[in-house]
N, C-alpha and C. Protein backbone atom coordinates (compact mmCIF):
# COMPACT_ATOMS: atom_id res chain seq x y z
N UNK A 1 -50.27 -43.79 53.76
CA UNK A 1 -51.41 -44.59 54.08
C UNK A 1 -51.90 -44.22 55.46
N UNK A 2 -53.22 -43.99 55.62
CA UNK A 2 -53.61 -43.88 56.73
C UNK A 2 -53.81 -44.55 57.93
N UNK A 3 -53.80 -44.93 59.03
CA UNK A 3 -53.80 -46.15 60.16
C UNK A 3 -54.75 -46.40 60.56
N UNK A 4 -55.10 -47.43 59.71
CA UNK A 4 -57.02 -48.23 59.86
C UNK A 4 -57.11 -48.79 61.28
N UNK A 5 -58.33 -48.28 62.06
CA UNK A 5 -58.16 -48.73 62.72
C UNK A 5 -57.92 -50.10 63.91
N UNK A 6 -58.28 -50.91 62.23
CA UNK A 6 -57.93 -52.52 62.60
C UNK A 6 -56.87 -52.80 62.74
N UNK A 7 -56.10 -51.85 62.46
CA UNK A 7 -54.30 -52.26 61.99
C UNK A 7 -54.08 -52.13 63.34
N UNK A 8 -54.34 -50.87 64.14
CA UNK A 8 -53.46 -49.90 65.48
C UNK A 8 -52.83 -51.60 66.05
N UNK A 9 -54.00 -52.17 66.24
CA UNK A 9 -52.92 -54.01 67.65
C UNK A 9 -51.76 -54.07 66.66
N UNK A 10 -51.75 -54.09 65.58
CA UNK A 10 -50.46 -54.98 64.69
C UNK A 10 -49.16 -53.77 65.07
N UNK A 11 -50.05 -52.36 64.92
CA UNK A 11 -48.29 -51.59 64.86
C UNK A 11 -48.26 -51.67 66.25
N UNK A 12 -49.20 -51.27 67.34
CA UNK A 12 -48.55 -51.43 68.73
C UNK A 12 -48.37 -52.05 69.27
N UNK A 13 -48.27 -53.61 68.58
CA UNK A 13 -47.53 -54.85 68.77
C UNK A 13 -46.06 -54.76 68.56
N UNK A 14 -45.44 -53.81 67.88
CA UNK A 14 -43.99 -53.82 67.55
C UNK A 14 -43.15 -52.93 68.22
N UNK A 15 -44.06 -52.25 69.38
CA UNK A 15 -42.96 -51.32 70.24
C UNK A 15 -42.48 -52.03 70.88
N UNK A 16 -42.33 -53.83 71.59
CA UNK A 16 -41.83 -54.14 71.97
C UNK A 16 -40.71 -54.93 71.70
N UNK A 17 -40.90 -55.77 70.54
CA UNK A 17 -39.84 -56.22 69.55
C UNK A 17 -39.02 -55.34 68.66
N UNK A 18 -39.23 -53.99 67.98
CA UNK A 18 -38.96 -53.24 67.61
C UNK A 18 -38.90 -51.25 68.27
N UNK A 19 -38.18 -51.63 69.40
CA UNK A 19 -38.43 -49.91 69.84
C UNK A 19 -37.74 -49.00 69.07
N UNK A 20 -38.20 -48.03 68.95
CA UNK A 20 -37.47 -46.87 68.11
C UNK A 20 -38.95 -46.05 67.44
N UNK A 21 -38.52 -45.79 65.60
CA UNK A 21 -39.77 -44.77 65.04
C UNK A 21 -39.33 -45.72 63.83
N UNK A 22 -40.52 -45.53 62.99
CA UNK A 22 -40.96 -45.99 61.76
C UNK A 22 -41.14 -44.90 60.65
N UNK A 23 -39.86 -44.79 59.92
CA UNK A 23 -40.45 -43.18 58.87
C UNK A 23 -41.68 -43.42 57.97
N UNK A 24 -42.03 -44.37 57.74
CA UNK A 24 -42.79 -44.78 56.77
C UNK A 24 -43.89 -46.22 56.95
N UNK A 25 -44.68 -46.62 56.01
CA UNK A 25 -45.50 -47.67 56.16
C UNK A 25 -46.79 -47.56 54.75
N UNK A 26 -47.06 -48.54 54.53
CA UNK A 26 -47.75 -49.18 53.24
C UNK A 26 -48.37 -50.01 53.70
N UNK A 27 -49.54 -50.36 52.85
CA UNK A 27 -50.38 -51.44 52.94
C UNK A 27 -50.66 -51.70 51.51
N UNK A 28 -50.36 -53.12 51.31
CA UNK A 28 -49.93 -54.28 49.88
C UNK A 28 -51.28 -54.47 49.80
N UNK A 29 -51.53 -55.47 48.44
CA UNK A 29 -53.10 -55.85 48.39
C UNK A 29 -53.62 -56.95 49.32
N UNK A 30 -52.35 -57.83 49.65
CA UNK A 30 -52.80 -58.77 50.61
C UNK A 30 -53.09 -58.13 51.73
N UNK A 31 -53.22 -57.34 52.49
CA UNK A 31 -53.34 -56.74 53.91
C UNK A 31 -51.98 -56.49 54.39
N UNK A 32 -50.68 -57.23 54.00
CA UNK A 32 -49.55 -56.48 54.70
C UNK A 32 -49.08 -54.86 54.90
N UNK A 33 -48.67 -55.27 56.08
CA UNK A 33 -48.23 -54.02 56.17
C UNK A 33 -46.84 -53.63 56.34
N UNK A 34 -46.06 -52.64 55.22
CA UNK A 34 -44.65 -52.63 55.27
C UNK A 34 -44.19 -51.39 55.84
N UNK A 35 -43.47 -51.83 56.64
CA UNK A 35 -42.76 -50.47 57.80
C UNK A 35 -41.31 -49.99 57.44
N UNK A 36 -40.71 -49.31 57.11
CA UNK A 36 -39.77 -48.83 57.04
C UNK A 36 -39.28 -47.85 58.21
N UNK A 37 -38.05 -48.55 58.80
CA UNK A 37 -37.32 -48.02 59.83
C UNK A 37 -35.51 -47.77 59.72
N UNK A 38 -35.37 -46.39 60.22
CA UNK A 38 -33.90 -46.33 60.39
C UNK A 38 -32.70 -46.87 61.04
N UNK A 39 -33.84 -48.36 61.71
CA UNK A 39 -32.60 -49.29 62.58
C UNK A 39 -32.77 -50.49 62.36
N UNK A 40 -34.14 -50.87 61.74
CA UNK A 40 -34.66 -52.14 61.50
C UNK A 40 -34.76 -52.84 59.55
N UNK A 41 -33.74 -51.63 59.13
CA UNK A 41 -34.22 -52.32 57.64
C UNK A 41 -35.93 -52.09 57.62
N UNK A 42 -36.60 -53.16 56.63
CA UNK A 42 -38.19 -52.91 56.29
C UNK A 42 -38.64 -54.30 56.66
N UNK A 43 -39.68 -54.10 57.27
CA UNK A 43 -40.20 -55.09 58.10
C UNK A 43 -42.05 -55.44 57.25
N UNK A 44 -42.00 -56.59 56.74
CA UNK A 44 -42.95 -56.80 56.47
C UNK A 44 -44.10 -57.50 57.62
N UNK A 45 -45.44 -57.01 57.90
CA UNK A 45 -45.94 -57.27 59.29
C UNK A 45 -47.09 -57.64 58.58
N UNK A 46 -47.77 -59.43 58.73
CA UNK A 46 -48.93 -59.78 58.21
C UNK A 46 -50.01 -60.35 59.54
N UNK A 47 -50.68 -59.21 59.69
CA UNK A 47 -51.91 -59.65 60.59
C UNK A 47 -52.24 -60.98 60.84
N UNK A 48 -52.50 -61.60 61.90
CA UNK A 48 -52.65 -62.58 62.08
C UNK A 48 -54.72 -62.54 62.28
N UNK A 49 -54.94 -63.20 61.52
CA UNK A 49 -56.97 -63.55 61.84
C UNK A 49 -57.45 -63.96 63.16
N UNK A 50 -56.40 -64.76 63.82
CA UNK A 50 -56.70 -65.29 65.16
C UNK A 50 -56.49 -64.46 66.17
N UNK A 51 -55.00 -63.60 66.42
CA UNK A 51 -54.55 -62.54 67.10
C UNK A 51 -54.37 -61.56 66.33
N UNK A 52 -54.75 -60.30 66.78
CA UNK A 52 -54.20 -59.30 65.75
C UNK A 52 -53.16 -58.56 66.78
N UNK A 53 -52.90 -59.31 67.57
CA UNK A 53 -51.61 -58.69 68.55
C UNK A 53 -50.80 -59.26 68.34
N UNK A 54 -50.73 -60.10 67.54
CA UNK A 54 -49.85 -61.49 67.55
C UNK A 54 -49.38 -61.59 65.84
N UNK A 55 -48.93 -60.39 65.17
CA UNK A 55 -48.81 -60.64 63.88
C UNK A 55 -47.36 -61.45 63.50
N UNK A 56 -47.37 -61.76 61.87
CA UNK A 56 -46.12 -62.78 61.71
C UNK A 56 -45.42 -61.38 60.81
N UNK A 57 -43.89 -61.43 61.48
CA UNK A 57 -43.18 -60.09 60.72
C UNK A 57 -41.99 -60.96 60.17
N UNK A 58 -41.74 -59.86 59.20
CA UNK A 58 -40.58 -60.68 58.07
C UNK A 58 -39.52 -59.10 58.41
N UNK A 59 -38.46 -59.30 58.56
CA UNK A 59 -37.19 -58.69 58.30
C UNK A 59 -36.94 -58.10 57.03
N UNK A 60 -36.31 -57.65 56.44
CA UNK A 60 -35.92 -57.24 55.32
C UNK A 60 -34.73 -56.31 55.40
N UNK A 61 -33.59 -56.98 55.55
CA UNK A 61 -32.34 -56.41 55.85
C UNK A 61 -30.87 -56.49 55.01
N UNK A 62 -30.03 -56.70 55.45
CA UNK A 62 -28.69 -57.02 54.87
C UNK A 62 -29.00 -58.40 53.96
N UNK A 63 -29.71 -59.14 54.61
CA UNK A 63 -29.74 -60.60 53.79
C UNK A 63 -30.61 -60.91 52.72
N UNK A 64 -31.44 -59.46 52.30
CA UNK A 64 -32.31 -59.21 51.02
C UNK A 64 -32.20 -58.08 50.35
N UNK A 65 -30.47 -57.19 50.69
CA UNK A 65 -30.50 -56.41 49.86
C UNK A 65 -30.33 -55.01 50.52
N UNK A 66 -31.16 -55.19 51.28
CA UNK A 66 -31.43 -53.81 52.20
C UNK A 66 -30.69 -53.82 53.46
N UNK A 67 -29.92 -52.67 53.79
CA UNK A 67 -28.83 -52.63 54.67
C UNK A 67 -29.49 -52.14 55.95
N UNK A 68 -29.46 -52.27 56.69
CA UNK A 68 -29.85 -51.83 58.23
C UNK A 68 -29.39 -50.67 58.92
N UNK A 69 -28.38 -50.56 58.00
CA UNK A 69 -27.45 -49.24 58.43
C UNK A 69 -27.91 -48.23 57.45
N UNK A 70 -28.49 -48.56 56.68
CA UNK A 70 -28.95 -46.74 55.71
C UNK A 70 -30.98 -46.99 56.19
N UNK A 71 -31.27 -46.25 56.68
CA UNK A 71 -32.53 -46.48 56.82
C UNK A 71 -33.72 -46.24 55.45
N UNK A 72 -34.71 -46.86 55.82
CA UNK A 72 -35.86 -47.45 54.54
C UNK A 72 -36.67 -45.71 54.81
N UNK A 73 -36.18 -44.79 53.98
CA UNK A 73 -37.31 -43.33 54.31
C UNK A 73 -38.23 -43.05 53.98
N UNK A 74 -38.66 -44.01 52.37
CA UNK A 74 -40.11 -43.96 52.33
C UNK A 74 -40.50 -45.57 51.03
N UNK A 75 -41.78 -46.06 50.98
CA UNK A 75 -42.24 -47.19 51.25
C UNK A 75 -43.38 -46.83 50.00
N UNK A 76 -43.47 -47.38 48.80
CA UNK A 76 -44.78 -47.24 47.80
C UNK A 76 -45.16 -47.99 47.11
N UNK A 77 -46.28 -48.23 47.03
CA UNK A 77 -46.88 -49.67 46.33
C UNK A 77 -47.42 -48.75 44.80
N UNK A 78 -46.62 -49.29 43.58
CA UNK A 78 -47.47 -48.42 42.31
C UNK A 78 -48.79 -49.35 42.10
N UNK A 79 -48.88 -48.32 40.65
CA UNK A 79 -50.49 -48.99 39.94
C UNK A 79 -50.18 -50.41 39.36
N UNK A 80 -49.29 -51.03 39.66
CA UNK A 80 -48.91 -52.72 39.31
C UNK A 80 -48.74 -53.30 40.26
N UNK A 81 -49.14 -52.91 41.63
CA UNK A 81 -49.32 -53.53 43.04
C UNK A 81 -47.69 -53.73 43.10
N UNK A 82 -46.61 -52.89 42.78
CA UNK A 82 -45.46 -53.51 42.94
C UNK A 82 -45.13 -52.50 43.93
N UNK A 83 -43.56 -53.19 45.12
CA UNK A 83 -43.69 -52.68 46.23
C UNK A 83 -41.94 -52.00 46.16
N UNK A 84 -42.08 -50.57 46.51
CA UNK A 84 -40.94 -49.86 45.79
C UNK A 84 -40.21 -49.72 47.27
N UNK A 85 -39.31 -49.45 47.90
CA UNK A 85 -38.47 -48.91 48.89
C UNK A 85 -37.52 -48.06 48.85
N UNK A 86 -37.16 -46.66 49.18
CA UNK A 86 -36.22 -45.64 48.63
C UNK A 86 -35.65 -45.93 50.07
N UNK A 87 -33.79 -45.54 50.05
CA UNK A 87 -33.50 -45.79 51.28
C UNK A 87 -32.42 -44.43 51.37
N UNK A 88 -31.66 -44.58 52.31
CA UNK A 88 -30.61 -43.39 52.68
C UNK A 88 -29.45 -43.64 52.81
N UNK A 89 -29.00 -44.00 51.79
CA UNK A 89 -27.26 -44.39 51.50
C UNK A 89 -27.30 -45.67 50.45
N UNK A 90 -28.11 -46.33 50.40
CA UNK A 90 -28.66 -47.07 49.49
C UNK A 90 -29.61 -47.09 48.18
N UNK A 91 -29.91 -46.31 48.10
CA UNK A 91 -30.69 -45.90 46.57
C UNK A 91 -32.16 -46.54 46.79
N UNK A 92 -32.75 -46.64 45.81
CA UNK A 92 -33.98 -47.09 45.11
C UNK A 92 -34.15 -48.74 45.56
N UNK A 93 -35.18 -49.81 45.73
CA UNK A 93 -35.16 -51.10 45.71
C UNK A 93 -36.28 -51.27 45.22
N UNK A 94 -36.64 -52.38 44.29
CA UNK A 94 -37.89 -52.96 44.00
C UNK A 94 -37.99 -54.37 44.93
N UNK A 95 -39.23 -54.41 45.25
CA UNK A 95 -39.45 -55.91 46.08
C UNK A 95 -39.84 -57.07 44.82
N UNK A 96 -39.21 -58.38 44.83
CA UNK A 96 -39.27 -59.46 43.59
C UNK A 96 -39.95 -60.37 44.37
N UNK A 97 -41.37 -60.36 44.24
CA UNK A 97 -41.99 -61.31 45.00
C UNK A 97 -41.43 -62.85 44.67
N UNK A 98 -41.24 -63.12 43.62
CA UNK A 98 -40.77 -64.80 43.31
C UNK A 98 -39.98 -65.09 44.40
N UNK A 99 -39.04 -64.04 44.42
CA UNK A 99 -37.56 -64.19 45.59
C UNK A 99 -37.11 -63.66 46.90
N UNK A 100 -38.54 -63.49 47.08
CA UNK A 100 -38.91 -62.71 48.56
C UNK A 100 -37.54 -62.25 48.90
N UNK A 101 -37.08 -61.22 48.17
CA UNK A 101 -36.04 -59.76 48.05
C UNK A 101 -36.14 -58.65 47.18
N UNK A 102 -35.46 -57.86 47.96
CA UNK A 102 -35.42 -56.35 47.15
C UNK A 102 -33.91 -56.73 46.00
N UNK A 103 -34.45 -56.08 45.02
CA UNK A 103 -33.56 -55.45 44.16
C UNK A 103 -32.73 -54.24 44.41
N UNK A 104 -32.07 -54.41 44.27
CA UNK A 104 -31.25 -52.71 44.16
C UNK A 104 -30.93 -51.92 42.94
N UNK A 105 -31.78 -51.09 42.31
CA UNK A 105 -32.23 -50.41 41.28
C UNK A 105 -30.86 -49.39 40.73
N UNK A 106 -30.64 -48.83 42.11
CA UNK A 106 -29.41 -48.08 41.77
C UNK A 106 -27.76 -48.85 41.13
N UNK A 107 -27.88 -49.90 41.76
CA UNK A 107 -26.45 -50.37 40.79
C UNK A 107 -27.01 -51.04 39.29
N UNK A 108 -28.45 -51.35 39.05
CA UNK A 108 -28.28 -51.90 37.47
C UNK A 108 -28.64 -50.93 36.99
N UNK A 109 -28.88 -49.89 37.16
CA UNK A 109 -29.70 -48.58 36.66
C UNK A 109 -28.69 -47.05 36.38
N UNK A 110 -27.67 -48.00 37.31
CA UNK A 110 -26.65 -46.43 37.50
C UNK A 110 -27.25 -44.81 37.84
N UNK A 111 -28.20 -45.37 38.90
CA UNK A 111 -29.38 -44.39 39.19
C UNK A 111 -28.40 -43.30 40.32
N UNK A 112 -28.89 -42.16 39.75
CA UNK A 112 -27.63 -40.70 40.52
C UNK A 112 -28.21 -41.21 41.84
N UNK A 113 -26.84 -40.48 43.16
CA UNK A 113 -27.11 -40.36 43.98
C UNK A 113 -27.32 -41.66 44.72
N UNK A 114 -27.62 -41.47 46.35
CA UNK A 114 -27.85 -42.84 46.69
C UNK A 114 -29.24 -42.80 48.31
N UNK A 115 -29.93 -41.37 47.86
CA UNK A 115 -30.77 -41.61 48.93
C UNK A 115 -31.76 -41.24 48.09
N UNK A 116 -33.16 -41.80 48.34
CA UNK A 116 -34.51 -41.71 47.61
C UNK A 116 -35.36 -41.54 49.27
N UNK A 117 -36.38 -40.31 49.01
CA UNK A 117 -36.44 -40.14 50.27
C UNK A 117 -37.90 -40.08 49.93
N UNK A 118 -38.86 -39.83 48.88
CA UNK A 118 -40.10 -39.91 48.45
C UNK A 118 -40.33 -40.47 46.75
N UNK A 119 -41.29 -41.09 46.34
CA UNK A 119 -41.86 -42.02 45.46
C UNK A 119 -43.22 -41.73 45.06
N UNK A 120 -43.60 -40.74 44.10
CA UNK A 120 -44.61 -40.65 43.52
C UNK A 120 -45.21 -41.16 42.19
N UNK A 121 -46.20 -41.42 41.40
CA UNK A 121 -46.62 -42.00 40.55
C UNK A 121 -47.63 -41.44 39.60
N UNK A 122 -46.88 -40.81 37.89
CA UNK A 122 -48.02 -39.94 37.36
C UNK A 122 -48.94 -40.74 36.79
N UNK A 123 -49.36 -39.99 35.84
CA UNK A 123 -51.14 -40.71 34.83
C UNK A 123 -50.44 -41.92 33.77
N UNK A 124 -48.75 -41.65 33.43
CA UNK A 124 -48.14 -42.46 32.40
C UNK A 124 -47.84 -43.40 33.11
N UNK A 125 -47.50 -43.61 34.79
CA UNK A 125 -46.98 -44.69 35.31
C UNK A 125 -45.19 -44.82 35.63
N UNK A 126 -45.22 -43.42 35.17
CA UNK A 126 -43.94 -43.45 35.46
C UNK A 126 -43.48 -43.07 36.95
N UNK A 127 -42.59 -43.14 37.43
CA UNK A 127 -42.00 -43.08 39.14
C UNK A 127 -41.34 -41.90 39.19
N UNK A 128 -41.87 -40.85 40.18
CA UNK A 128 -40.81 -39.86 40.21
C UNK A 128 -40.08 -39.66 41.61
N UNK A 129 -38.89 -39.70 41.81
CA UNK A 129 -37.75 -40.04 42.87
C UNK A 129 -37.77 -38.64 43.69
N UNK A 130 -38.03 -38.27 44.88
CA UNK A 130 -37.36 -37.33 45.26
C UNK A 130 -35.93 -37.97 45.86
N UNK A 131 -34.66 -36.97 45.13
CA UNK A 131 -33.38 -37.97 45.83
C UNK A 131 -32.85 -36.58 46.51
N UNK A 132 -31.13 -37.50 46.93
CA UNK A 132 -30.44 -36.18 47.19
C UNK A 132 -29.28 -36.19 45.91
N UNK A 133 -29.98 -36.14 44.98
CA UNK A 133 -29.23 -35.64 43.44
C UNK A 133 -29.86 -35.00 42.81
N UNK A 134 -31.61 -34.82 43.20
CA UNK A 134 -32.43 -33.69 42.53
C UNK A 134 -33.78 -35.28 42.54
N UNK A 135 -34.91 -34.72 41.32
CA UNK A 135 -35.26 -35.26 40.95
C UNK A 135 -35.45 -36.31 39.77
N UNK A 136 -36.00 -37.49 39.88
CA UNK A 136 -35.75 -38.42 38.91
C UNK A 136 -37.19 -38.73 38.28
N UNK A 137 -37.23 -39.21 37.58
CA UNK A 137 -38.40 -39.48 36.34
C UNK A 137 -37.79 -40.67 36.12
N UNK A 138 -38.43 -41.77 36.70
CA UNK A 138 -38.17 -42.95 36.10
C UNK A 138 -38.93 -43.61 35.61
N UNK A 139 -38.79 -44.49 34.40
CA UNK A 139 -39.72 -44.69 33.55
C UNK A 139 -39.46 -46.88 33.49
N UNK A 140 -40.61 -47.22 34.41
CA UNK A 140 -40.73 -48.71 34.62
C UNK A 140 -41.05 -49.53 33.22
N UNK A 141 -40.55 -50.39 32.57
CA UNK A 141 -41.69 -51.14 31.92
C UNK A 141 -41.68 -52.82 32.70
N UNK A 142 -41.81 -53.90 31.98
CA UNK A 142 -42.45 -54.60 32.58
C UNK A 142 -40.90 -55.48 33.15
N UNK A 143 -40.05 -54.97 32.20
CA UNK A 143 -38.94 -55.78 33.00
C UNK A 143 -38.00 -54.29 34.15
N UNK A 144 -37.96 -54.27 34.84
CA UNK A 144 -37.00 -53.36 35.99
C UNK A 144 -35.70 -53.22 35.38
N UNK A 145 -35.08 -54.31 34.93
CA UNK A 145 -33.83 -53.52 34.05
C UNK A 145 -33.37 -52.93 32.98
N UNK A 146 -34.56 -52.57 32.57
CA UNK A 146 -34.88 -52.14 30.99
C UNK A 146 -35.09 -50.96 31.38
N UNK A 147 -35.61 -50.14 32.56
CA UNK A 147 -36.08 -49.19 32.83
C UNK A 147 -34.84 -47.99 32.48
N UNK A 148 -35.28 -46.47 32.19
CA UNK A 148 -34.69 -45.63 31.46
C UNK A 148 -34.79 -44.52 33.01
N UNK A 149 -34.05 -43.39 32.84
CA UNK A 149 -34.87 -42.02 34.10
C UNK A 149 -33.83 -41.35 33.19
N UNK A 150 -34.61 -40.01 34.03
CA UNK A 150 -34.14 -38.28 33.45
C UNK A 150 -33.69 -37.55 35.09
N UNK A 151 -33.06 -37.10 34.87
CA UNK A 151 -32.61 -36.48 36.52
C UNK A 151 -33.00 -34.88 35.99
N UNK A 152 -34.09 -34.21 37.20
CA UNK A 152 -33.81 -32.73 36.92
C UNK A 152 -33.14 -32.35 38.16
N UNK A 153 -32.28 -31.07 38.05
CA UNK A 153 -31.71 -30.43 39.34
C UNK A 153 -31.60 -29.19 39.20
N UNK A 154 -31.28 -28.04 40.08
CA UNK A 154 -31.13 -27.03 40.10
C UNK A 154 -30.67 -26.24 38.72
N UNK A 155 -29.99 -26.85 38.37
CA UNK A 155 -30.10 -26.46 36.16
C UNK A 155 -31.48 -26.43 36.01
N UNK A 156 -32.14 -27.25 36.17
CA UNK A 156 -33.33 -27.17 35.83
C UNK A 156 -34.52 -26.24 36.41
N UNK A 157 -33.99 -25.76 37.26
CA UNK A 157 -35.01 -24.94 38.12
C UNK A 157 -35.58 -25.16 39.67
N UNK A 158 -34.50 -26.58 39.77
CA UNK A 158 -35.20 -27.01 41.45
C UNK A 158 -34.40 -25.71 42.36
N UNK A 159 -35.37 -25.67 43.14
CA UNK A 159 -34.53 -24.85 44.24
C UNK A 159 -33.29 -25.48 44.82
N UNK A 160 -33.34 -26.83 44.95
CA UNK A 160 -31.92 -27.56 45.68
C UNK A 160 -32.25 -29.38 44.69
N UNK A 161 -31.13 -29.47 45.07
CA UNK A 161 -31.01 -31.40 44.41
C UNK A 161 -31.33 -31.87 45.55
N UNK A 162 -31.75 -31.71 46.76
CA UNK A 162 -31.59 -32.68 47.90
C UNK A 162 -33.01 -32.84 48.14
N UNK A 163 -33.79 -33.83 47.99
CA UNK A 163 -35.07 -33.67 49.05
C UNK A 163 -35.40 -34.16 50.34
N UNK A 164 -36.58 -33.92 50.75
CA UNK A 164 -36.68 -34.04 52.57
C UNK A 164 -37.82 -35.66 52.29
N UNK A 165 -37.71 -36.06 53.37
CA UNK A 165 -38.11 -37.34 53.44
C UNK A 165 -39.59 -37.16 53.36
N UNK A 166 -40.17 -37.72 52.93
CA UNK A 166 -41.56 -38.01 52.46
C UNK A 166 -42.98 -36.32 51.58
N UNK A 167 -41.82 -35.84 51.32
CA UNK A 167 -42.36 -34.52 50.90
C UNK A 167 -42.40 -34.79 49.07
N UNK A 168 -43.68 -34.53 48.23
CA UNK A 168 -43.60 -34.99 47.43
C UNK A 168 -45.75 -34.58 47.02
N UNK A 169 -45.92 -34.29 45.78
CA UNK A 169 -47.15 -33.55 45.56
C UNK A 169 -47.07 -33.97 44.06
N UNK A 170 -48.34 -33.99 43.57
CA UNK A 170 -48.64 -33.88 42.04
C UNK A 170 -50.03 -33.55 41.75
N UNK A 171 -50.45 -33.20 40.71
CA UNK A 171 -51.45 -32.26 39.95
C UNK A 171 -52.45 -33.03 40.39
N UNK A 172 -53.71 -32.68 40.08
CA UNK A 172 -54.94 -33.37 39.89
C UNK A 172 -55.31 -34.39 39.00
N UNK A 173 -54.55 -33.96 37.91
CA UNK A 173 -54.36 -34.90 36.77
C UNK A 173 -53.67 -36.13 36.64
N UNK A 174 -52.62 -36.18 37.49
CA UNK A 174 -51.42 -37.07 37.94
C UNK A 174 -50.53 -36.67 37.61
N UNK A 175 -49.92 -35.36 36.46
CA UNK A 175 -48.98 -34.98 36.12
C UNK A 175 -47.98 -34.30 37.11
């Protein structure tokens, strides 16, 4: 996502509560904006109308799933406005708005590997993982634990199973 320039007060509001780097960041349909950091877990940051220096941030750490100690490497909202988080020692998470928490995809899913470092989305809607087990094809339907994936890896023709954090491309078509 690109950094509108209404946003810039909200993120350079957080070098002081939050110093360090942010690998990642999204913007939800409500206007939030979700940051993913390698010391802070994922930080949900909602603009404030009155201050925009002054935004209200939500945590998202050990106590929703997401560990603080594997960092959040990349951050994707699909075509169902749903809000995905790949992390680095932690696997895959879906965000459950009812229960303002992440899921952890990789233990009901028995999803390979345990770092997801990019999150793309073809024309079928399906999710494709860059991990460090290769790539994944995961296939969402409307319930998250029903969901199915295909792992390709170097059998398959990848140059390596490991991918680099936010590196990730698809066709014109979405394929």
């Amino acid at each position: 996502m690109p950094c509108l320039p209404q946003k810039v007060p909200v993120i350079t509001s957080l070098k002081n509560s939050y110093p360090g780097y942010f690998y990642c960041l999204e913007e939800d349909n409500e206007g939030n904006i979700w940051a993913g950091s390698g010391s802070y877990g994922l930080l949900r940051i909602t603009p404030s109308d009155r201050d925009p220096g002054k935004p209200s941030i939500k945590n998202y750490s050990t106590g929703n799933n997401l560990s603080n100690k594997t960092g959040v490497q990349t951050i994707f909202k699909d075509s169902k406005n749903r809000i995905w988080a790949g992390t680095d020692g932690n696997g895959l998470h879906l965000y459950d708005v009812g229960k303002d928490t992440f899921i952890c995809l990789n233990e009901w899913l028995n999803l390979p590997g345990d770092g997801v470092f990019s999150i793309e989305e073809d024309g079928r809607n399906d999710l494709w993982l860059g991990t460090n087990a290769g790539l994944v094809r995961l296939t969402v339907p409307q319930e998250p634990e029903e969901s199915t994936f295909q792992v390709y890896t170097m059998r398959h023709g990848l140059q390596d199973n490991t991918f680099l954090r936010g590196v990730s491309a698809y066709a014109e078509n979405m394929e």
